[in-house]
PDB file of N, CA and C in Angstrom:
ATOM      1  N   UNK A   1     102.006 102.852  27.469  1.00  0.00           N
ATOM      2  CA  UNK A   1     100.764 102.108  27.243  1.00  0.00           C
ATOM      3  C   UNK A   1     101.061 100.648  26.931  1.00  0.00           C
ATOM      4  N   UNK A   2     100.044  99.657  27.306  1.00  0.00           N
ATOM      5  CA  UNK A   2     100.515  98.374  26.552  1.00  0.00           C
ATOM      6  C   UNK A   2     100.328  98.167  25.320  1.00  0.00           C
ATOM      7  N   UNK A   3     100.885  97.148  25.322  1.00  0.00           N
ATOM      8  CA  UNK A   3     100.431  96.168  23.967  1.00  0.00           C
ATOM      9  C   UNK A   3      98.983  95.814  23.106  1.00  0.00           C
ATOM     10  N   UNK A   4      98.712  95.491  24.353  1.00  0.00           N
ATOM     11  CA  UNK A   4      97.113  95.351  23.708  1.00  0.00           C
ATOM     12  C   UNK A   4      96.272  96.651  23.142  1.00  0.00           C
ATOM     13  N   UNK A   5      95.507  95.791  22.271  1.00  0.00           N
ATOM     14  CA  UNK A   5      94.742  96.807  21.707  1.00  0.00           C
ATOM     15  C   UNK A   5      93.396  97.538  22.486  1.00  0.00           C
ATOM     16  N   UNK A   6      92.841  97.056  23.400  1.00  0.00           N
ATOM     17  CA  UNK A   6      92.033  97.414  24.539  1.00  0.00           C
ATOM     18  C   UNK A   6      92.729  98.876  25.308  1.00  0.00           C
ATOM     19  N   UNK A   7      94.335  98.257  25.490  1.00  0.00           N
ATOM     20  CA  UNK A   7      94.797  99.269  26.386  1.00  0.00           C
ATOM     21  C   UNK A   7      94.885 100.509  25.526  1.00  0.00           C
ATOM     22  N   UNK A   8      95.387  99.991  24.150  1.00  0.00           N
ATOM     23  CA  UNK A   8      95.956 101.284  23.454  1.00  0.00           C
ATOM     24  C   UNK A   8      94.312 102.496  23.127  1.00  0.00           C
ATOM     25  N   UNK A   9      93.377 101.738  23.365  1.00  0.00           N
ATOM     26  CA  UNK A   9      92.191 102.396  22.771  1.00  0.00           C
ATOM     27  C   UNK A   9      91.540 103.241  24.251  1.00  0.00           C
ATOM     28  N   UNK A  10      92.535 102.970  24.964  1.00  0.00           N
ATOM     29  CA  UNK A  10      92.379 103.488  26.399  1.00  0.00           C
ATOM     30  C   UNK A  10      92.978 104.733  26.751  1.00  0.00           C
ATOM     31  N   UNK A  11      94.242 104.578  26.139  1.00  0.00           N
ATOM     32  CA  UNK A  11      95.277 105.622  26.028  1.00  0.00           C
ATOM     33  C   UNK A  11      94.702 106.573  25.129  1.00  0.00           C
ATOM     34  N   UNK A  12      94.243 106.248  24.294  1.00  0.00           N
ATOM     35  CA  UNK A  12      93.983 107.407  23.302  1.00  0.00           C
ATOM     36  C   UNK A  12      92.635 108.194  24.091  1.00  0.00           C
ATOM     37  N   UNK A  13      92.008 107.705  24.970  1.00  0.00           N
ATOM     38  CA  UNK A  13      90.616 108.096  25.598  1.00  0.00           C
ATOM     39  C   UNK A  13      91.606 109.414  26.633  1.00  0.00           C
ATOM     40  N   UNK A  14      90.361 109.847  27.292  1.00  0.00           N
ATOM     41  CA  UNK A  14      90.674 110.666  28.262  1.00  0.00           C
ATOM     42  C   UNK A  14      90.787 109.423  29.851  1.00  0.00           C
ATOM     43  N   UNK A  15      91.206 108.162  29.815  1.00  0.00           N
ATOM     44  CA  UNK A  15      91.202 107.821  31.000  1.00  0.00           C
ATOM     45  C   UNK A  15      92.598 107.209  31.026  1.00  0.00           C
ATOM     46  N   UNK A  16      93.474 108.450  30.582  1.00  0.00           N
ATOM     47  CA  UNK A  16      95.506 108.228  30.672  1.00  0.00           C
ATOM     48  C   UNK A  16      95.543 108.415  32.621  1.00  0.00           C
ATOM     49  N   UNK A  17      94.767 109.030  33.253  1.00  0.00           N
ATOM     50  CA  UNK A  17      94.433 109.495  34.535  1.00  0.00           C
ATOM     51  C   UNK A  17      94.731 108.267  35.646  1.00  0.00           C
ATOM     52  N   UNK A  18      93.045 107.535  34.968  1.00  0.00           N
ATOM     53  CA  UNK A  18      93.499 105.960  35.275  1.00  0.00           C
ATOM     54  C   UNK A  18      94.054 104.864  35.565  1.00  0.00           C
ATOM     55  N   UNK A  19      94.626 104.566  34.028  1.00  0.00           N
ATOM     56  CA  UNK A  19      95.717 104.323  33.892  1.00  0.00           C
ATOM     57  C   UNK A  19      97.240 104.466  34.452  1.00  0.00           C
ATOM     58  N   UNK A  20      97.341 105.418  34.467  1.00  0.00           N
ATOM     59  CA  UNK A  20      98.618 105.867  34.854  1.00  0.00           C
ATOM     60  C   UNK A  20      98.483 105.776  36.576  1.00  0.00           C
ATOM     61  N   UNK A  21      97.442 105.648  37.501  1.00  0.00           N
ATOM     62  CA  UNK A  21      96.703 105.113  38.515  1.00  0.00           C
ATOM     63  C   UNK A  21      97.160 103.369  38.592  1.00  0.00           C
ATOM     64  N   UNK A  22      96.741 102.602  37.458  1.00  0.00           N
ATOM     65  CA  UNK A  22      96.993 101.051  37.539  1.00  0.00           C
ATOM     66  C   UNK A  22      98.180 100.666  36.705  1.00  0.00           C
ATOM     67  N   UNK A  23      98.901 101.640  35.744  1.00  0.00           N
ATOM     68  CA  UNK A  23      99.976 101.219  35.011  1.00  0.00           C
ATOM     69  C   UNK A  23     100.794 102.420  35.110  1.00  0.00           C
ATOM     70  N   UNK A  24     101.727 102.743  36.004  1.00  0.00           N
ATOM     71  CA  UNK A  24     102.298 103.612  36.151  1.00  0.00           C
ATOM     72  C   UNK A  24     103.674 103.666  35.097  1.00  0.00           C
ATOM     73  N   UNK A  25     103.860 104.319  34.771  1.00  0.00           N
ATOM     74  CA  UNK A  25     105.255 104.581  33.737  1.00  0.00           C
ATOM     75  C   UNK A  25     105.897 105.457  34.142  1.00  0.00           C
TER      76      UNK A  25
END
């Protein structure tokens, strides 16, 4: 997850799906 606090409040959501879609790790 990033840094930011936007992202991290993202990660904790159900849209890791997403994410992991535009920020792959």
């Amino acid at each position: 997850c990033a840094s930011r606090n936007d992202m991290l409040e993202a990660c904790n959501s159900k849209n890791l799906d997403a994410l992991q879609k535009e920020f792959p790790l």
